[in-house]
N, C-alpha and C. Protein backbone atom coordinates (compact mmCIF):
# COMPACT_ATOMS: atom_id res chain seq x y z
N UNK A 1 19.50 -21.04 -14.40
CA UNK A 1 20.00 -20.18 -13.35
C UNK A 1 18.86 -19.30 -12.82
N UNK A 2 18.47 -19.10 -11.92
CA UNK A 2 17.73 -17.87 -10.50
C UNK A 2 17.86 -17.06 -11.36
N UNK A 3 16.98 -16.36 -11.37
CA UNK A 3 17.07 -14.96 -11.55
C UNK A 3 16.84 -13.90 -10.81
N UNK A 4 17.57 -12.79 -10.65
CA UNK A 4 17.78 -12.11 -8.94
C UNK A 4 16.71 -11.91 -8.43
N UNK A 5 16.28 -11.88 -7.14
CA UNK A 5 15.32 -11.97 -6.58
C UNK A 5 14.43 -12.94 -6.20
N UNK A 6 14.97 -14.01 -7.12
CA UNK A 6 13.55 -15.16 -7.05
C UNK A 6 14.15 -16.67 -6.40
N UNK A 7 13.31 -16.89 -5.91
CA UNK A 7 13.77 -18.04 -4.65
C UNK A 7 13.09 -19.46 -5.19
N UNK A 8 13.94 -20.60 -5.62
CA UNK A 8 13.14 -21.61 -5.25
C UNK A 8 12.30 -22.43 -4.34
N UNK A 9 10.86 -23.15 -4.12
CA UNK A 9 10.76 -22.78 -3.37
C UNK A 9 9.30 -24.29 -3.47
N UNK A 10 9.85 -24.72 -4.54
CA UNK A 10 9.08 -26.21 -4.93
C UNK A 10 9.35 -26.65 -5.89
N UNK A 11 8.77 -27.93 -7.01
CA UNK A 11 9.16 -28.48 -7.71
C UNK A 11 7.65 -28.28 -8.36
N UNK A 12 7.73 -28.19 -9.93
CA UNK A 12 6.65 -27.85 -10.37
C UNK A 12 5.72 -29.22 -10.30
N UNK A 13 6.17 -30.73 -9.89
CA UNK A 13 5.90 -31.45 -9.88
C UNK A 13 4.88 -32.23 -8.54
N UNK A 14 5.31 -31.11 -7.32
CA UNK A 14 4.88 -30.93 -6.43
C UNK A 14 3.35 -30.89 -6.38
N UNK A 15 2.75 -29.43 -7.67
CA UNK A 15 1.59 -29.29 -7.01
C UNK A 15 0.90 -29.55 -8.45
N UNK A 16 -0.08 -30.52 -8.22
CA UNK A 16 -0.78 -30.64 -9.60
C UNK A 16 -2.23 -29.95 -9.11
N UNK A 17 -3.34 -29.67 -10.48
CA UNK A 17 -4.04 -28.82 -10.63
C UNK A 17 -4.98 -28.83 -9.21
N UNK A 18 -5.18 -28.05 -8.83
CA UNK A 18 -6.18 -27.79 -8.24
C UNK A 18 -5.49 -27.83 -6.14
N UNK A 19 -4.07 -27.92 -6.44
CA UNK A 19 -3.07 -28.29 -4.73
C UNK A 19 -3.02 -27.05 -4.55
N UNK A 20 -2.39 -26.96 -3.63
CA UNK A 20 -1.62 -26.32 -3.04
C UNK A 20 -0.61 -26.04 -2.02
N UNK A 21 0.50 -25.03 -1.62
CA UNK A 21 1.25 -25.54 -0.38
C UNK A 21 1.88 -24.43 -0.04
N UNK A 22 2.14 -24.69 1.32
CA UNK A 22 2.43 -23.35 2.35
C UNK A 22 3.85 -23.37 2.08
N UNK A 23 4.87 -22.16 1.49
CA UNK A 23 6.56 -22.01 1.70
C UNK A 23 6.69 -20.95 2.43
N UNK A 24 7.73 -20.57 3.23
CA UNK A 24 8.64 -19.59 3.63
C UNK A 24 9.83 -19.16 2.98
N UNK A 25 9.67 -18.07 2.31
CA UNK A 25 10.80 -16.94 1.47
C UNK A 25 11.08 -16.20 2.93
N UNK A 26 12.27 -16.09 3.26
CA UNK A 26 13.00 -14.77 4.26
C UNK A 26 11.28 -15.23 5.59
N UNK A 27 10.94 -14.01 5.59
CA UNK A 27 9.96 -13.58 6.82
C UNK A 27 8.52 -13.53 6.58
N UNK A 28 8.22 -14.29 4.71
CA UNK A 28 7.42 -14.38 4.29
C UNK A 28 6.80 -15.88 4.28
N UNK A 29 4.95 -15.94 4.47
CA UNK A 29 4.60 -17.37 4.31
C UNK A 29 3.89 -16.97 3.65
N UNK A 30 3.85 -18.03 2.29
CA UNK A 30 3.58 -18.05 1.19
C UNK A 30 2.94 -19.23 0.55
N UNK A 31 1.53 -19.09 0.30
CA UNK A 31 0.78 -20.28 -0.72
C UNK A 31 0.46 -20.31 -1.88
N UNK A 32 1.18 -21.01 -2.28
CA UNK A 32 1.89 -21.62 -3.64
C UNK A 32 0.12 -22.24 -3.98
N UNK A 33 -0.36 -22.29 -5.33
CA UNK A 33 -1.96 -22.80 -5.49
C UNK A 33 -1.81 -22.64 -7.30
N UNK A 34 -1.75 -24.56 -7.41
CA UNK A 34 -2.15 -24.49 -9.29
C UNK A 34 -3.55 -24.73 -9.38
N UNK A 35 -3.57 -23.61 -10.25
CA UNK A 35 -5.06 -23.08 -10.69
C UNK A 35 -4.77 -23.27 -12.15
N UNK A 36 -5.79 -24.21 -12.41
CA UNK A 36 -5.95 -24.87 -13.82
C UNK A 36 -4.46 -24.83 -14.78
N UNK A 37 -3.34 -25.75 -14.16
CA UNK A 37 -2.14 -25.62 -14.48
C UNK A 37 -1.10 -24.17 -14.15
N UNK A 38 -1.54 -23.24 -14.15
CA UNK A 38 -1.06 -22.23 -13.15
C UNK A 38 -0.83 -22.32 -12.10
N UNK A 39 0.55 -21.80 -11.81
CA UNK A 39 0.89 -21.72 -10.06
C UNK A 39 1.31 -19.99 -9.90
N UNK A 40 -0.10 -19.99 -8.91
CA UNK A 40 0.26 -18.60 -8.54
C UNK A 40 0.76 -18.52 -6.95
N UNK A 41 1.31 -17.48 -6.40
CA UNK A 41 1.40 -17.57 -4.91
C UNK A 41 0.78 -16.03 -3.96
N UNK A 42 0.35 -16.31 -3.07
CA UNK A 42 -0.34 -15.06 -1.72
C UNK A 42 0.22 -15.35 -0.81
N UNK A 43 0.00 -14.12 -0.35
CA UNK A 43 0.20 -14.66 1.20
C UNK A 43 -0.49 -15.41 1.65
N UNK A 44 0.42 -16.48 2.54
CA UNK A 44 -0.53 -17.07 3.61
C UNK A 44 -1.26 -17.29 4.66
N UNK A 45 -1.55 -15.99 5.28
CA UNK A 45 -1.41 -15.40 6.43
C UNK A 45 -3.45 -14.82 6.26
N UNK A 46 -4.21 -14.66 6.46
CA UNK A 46 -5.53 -13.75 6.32
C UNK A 46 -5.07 -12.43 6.66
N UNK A 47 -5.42 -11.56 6.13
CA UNK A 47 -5.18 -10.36 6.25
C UNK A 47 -5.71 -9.88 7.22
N UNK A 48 -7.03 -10.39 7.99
CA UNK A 48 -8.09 -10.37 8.52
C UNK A 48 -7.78 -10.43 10.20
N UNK A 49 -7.37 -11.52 10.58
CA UNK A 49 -6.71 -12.19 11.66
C UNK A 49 -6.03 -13.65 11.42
N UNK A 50 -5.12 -13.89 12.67
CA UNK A 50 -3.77 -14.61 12.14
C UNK A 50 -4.96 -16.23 11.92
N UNK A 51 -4.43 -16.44 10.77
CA UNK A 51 -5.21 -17.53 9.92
C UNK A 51 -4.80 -17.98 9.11
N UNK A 52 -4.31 -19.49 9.01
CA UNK A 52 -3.51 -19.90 7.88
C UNK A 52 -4.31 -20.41 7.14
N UNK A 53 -3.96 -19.41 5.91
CA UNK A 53 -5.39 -19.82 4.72
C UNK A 53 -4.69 -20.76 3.53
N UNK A 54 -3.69 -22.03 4.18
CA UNK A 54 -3.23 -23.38 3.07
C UNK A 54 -4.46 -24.30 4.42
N UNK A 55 -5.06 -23.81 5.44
CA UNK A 55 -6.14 -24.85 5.90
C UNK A 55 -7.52 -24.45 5.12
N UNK A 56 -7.14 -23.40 4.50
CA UNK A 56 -8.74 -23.31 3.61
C UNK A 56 -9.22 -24.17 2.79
N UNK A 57 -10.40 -23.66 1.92
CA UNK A 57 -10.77 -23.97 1.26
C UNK A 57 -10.65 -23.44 -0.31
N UNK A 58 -10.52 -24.29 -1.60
CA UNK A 58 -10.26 -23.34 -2.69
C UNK A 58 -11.58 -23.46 -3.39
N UNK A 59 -12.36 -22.59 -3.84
CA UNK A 59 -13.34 -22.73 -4.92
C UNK A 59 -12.71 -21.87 -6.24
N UNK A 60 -12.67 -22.17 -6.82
CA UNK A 60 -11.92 -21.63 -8.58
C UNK A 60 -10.80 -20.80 -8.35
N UNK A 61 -11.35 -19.65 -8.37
CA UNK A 61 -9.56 -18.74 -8.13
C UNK A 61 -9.98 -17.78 -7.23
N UNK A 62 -10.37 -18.65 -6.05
CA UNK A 62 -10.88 -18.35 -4.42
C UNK A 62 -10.60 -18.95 -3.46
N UNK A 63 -9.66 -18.39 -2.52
CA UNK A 63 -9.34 -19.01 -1.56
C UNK A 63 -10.26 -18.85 0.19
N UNK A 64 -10.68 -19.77 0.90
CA UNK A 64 -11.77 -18.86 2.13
C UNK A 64 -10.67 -19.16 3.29
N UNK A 65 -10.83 -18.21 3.96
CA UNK A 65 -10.30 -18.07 5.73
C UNK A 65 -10.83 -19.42 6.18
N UNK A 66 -9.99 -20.36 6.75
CA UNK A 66 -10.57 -21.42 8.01
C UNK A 66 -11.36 -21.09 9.65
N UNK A 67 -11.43 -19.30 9.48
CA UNK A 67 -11.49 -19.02 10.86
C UNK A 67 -12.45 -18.43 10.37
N UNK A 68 -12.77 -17.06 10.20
CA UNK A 68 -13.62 -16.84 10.14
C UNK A 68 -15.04 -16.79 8.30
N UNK A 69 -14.27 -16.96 7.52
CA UNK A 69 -15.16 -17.51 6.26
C UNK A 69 -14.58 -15.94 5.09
N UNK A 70 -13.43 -14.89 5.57
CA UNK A 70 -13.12 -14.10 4.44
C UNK A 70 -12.97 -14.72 3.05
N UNK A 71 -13.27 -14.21 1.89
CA UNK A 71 -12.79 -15.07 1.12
C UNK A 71 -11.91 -14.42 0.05
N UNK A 72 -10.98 -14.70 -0.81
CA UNK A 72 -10.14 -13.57 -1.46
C UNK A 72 -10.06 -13.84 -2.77
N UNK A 73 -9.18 -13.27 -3.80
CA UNK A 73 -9.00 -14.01 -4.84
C UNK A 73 -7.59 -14.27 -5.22
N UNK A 74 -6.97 -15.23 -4.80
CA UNK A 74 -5.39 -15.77 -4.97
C UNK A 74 -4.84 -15.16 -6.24
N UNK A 75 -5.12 -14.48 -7.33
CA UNK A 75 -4.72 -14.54 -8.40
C UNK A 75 -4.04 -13.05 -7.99
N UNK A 76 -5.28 -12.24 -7.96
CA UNK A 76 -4.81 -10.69 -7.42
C UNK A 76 -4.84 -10.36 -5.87
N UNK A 77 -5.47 -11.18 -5.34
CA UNK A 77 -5.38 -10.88 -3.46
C UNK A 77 -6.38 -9.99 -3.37
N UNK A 78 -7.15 -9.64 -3.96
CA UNK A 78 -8.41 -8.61 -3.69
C UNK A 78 -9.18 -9.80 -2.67
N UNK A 79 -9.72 -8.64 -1.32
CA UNK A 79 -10.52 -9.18 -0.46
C UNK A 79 -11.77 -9.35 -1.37
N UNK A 80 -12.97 -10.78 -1.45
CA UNK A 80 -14.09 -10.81 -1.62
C UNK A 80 -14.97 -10.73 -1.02
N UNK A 81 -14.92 -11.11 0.75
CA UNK A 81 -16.02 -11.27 1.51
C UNK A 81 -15.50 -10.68 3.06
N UNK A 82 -16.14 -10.14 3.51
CA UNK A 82 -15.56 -9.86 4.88
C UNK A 82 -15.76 -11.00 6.14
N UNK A 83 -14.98 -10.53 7.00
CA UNK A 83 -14.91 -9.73 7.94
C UNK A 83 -13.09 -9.08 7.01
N UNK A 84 -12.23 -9.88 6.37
CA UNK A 84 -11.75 -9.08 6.23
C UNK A 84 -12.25 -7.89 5.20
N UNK A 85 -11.18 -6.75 4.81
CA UNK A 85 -10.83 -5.31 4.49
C UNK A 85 -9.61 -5.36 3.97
N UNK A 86 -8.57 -6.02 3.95
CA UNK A 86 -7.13 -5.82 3.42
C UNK A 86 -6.90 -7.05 2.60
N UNK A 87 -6.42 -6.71 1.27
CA UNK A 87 -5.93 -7.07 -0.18
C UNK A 87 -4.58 -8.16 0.57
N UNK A 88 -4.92 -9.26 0.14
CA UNK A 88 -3.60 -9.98 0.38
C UNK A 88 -2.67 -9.58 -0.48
N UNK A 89 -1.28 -9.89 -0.52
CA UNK A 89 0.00 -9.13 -1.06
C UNK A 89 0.05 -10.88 -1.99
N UNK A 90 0.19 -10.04 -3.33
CA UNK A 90 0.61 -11.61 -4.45
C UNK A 90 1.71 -11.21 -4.44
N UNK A 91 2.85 -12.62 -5.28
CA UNK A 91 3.97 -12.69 -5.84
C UNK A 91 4.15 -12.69 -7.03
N UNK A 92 5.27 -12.64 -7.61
CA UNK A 92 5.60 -13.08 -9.07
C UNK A 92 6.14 -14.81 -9.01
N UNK A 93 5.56 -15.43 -9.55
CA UNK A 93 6.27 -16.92 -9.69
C UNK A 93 6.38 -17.32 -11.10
N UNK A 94 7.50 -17.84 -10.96
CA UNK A 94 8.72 -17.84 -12.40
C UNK A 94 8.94 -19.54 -12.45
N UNK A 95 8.54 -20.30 -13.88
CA UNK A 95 8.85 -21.38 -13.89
C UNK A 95 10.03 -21.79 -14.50
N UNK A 96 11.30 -22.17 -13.89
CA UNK A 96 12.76 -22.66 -14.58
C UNK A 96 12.93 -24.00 -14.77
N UNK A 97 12.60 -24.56 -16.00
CA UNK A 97 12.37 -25.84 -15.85
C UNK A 97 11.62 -26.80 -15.35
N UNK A 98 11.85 -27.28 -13.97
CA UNK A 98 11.40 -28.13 -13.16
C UNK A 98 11.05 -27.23 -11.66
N UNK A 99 11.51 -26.30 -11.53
CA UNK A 99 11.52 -25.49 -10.05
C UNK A 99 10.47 -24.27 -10.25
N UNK A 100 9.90 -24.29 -9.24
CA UNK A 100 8.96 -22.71 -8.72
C UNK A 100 9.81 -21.91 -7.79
N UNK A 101 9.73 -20.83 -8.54
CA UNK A 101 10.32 -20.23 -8.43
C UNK A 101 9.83 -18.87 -8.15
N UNK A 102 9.80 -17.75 -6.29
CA UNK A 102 8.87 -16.86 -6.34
C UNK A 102 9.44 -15.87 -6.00
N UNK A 103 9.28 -14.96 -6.50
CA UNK A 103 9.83 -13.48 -6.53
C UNK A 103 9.46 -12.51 -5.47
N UNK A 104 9.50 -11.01 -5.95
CA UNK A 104 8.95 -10.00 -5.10
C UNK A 104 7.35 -10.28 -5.26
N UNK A 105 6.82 -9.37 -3.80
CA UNK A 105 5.39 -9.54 -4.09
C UNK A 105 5.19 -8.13 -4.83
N UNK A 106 4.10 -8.12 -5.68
CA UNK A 106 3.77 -7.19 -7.03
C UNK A 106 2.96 -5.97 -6.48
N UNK A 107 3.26 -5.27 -7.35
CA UNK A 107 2.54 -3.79 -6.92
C UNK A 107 3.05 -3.12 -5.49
């Protein structure tokens, strides 16, 4: 069973190590990214300017802007490289079995 708040939103089967994939929760877009069997999720959006960062690139537990080269860290959303300045917003993701499952975003 869900547990309140948390939305299914893939199949853990979906993303093997090193994928990733763009969902929509409510008004939120959200990239889902297994990192060495971990699935964590960020926003998908650059904080920077409108940039969908599931066209990026991942280096370890780094995701880069397709537009202009920001680069962040998916795990906590701390900006690494500019042009952006603003912390992407993480989630909580909850594994129930077979489903991903993603919550509020943290902090």
């Amino acid at each position: 069973m869900a547990q309140s708040g948390f939305t299914k939103v893939a199949d853990v089967g979906e993303l093997s190590p090193g994928d990733m994939k763009s969902v929509e929760v409510g008004n939120d877009q959200i990239l889902l990214i297994n990192h060495e069997g971990n699935i964590y999720a960020c926003e998908d959006i650059c904080s920077h300017a409108y940039a969908v960062l599931s066209e990026g690139d991942i280096n370890g537990d780094e995701i880069e802007c397709p537009l202009h080269g920001s680069a962040f860290n998916f795990i906590t959303g701390e900006v690494l490289t500019p042009p952006a300045e603003e912390n992407l917003r993480t989630f909580e993701v909850r594994i129930e079995g077979e489903d991903v499952m993603v919550g509020p975003a943290k902090g």
